[in-house]
Protein backbone atom coordinates (compact mmCIF):
# COMPACT_ATOMS: atom_id res chain seq x y z
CA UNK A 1 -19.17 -131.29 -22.61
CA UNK A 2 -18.14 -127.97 -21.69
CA UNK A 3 -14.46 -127.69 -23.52
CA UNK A 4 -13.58 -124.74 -21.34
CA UNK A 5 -13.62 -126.71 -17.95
CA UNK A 6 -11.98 -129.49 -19.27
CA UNK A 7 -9.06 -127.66 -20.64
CA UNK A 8 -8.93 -125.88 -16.98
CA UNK A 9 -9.03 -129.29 -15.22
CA UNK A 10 -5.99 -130.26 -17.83
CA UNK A 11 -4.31 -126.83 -17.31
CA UNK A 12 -4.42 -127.60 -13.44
CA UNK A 13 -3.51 -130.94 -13.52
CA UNK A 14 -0.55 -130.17 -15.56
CA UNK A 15 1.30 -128.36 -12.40
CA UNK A 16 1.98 -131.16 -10.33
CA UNK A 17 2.97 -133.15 -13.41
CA UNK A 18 5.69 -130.80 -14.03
CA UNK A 19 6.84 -130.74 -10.17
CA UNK A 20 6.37 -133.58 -9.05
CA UNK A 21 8.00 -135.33 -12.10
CA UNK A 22 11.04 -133.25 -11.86
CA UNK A 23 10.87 -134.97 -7.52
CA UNK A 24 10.36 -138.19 -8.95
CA UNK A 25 13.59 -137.70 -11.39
CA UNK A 26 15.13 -136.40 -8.02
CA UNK A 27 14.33 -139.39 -5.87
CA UNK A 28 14.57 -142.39 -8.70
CA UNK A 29 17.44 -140.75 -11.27
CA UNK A 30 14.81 -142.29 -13.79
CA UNK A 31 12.99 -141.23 -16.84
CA UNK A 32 11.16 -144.54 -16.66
CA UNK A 33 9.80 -143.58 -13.21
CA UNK A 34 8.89 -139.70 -14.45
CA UNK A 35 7.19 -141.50 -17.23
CA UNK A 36 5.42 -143.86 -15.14
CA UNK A 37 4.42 -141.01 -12.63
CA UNK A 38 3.14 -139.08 -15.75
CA UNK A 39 1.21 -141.45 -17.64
CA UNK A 40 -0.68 -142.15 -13.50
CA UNK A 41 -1.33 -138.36 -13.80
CA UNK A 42 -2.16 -137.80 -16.98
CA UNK A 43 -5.08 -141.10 -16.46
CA UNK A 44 -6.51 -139.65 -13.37
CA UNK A 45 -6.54 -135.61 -14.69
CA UNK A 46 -8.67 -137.35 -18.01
CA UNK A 47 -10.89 -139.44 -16.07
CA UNK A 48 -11.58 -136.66 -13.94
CA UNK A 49 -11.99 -133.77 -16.04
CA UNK A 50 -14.64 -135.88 -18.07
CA UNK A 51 -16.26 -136.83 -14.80
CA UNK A 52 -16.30 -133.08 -14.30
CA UNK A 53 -17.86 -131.85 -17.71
CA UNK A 54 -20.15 -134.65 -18.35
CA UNK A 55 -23.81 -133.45 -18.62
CA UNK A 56 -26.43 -135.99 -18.19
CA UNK A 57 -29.56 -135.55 -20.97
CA UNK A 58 -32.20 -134.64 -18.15
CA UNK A 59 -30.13 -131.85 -16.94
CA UNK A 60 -29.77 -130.21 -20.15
CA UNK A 61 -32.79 -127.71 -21.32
């Protein structure tokens, strides 16, 4: 696993959690729903960032 890439992929991910949590906030008037909306993000950046950095045995020399 390359550390550096997934830490980027985190880094980038973290963006829209920060805007789009303080919209969510806007629209519900709920930390419930900013928590909800954060936990979504925060699934999807980890599944994709170890999607991203996973290195299969045959491609590694």
């Amino acid at each position: 696993m390359d550390i550096a890439r997934f830490i980027g992929i985190i880094i980038v991910f973290g963006v829209p959690a920060i805007w789009f949590g303080g919209l969510v906030f806007d629209w519900f008037h709920s930390w419930v729903a900013v928590w909800i909306w954060e936990i979504i993000l925060a699934i999807i950046a980890i599944s994709t960032a170890l999607k991203a950095t996973r290195h299969k045995s045959a491609d590694v020399h």
